[in-house]
C-alpha atoms as a PDB file:
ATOM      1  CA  UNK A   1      84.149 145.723 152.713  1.00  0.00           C
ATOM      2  CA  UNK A   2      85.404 145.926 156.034  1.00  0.00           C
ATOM      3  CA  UNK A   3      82.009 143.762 157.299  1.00  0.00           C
ATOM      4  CA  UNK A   4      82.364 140.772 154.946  1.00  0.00           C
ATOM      5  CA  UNK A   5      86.210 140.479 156.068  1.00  0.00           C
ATOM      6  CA  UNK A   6      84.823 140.316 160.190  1.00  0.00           C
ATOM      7  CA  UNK A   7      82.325 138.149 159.120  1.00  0.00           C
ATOM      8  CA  UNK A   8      84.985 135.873 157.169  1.00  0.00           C
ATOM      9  CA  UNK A   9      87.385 136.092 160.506  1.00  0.00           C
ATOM     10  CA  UNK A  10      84.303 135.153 162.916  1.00  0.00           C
ATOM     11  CA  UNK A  11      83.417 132.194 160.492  1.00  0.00           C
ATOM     12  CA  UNK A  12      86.920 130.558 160.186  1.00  0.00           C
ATOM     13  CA  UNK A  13      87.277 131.217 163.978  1.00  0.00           C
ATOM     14  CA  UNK A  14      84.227 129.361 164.737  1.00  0.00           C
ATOM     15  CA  UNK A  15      85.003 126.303 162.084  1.00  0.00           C
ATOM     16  CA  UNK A  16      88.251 126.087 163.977  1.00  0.00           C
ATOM     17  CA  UNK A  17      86.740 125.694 167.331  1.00  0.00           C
ATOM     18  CA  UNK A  18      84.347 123.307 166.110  1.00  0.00           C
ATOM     19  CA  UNK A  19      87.034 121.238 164.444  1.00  0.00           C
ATOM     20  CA  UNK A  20      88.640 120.939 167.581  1.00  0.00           C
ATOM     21  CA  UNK A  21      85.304 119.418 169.611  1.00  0.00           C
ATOM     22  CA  UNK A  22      85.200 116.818 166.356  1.00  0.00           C
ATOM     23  CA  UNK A  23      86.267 113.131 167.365  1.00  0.00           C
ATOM     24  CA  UNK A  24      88.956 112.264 164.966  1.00  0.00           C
ATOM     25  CA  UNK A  25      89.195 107.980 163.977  1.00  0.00           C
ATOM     26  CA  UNK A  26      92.755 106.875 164.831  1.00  0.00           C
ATOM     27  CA  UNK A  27      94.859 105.479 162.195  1.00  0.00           C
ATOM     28  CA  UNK A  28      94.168 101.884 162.271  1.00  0.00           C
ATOM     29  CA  UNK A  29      90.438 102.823 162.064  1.00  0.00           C
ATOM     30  CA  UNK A  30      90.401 105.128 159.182  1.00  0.00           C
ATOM     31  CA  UNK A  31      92.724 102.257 157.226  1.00  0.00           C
ATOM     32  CA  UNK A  32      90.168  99.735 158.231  1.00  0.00           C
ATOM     33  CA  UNK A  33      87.132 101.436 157.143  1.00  0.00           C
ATOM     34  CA  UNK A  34      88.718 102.534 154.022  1.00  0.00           C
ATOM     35  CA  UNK A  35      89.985  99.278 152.969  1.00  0.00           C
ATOM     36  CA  UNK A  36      85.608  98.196 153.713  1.00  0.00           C
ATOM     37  CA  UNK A  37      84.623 101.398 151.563  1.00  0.00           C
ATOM     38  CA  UNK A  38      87.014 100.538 148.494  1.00  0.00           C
ATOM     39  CA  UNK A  39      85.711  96.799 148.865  1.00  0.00           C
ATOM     40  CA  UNK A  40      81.886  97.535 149.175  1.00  0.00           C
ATOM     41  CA  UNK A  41      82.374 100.061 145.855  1.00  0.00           C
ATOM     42  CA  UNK A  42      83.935  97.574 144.259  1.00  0.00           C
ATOM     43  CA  UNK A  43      81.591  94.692 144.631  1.00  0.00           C
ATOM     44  CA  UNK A  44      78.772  97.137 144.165  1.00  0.00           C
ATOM     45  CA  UNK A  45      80.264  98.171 140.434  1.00  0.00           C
ATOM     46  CA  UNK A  46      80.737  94.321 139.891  1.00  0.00           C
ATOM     47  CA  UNK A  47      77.465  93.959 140.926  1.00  0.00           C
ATOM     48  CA  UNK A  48      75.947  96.499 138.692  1.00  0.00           C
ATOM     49  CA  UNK A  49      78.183  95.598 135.469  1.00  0.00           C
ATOM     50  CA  UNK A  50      76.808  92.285 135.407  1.00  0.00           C
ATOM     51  CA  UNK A  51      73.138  93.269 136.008  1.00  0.00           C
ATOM     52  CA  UNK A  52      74.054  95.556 132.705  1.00  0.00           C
ATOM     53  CA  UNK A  53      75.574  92.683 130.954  1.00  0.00           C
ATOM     54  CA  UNK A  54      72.390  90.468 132.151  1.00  0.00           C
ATOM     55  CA  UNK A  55      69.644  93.252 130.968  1.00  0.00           C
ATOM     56  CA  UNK A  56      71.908  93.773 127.423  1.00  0.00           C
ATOM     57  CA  UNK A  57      71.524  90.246 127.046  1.00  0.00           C
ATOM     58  CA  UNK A  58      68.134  89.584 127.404  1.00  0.00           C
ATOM     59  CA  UNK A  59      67.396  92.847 125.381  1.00  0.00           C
ATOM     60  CA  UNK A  60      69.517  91.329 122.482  1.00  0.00           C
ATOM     61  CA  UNK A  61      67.506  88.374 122.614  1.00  0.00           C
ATOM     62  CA  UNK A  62      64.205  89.744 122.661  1.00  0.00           C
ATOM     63  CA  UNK A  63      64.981  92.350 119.855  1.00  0.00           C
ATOM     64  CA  UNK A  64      67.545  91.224 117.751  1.00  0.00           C
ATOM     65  CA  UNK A  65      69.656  93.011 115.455  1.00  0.00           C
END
C-alpha cells in the first residue's frame, strides 16, 4: 500500500512540473479560438443536417411510401 501512494505522490509531482513548462494562450486568444471552434461546429452540424435532409429526400423519392 505504502508503494502505490509514492508512486501516486511522484506522478502528481511530475504532472505539476510539467504543467508549469506548458505555454498557456492568453485570454484574448483562448476567446478568439473558441468563438472559431463554436462557429466551425456549428456550420459543420448545418452542414451535415442538410446533407441528411438532401439523402432523406432523394430516398423518399426513389422508394416511396
Amino acid at each position: 500500500m505504502k508503494n502505490i501512494a509514492i508512486k501516486t505522490r511522484t506522478y502528481l509531482e511530475e504532472v505539476v512540473a510539467e504543467m508549469r513548462k506548458a505555454s498557456w494562450p492568453q485570454r484574448r486568444e483562448l476567446i478568439s479560438h473558441t468563438v472559431i471552434t463554436l462557429v466551425a461546429s456549428f456550420v459543420l452540424a448545418l452542414f451535415i443536417f442538410g446533407a441528411d435532409r438532401f439523402i432523406s429526400y432523394i430516398l423518399d423519392i426513389i422508394y416511396p411510401g
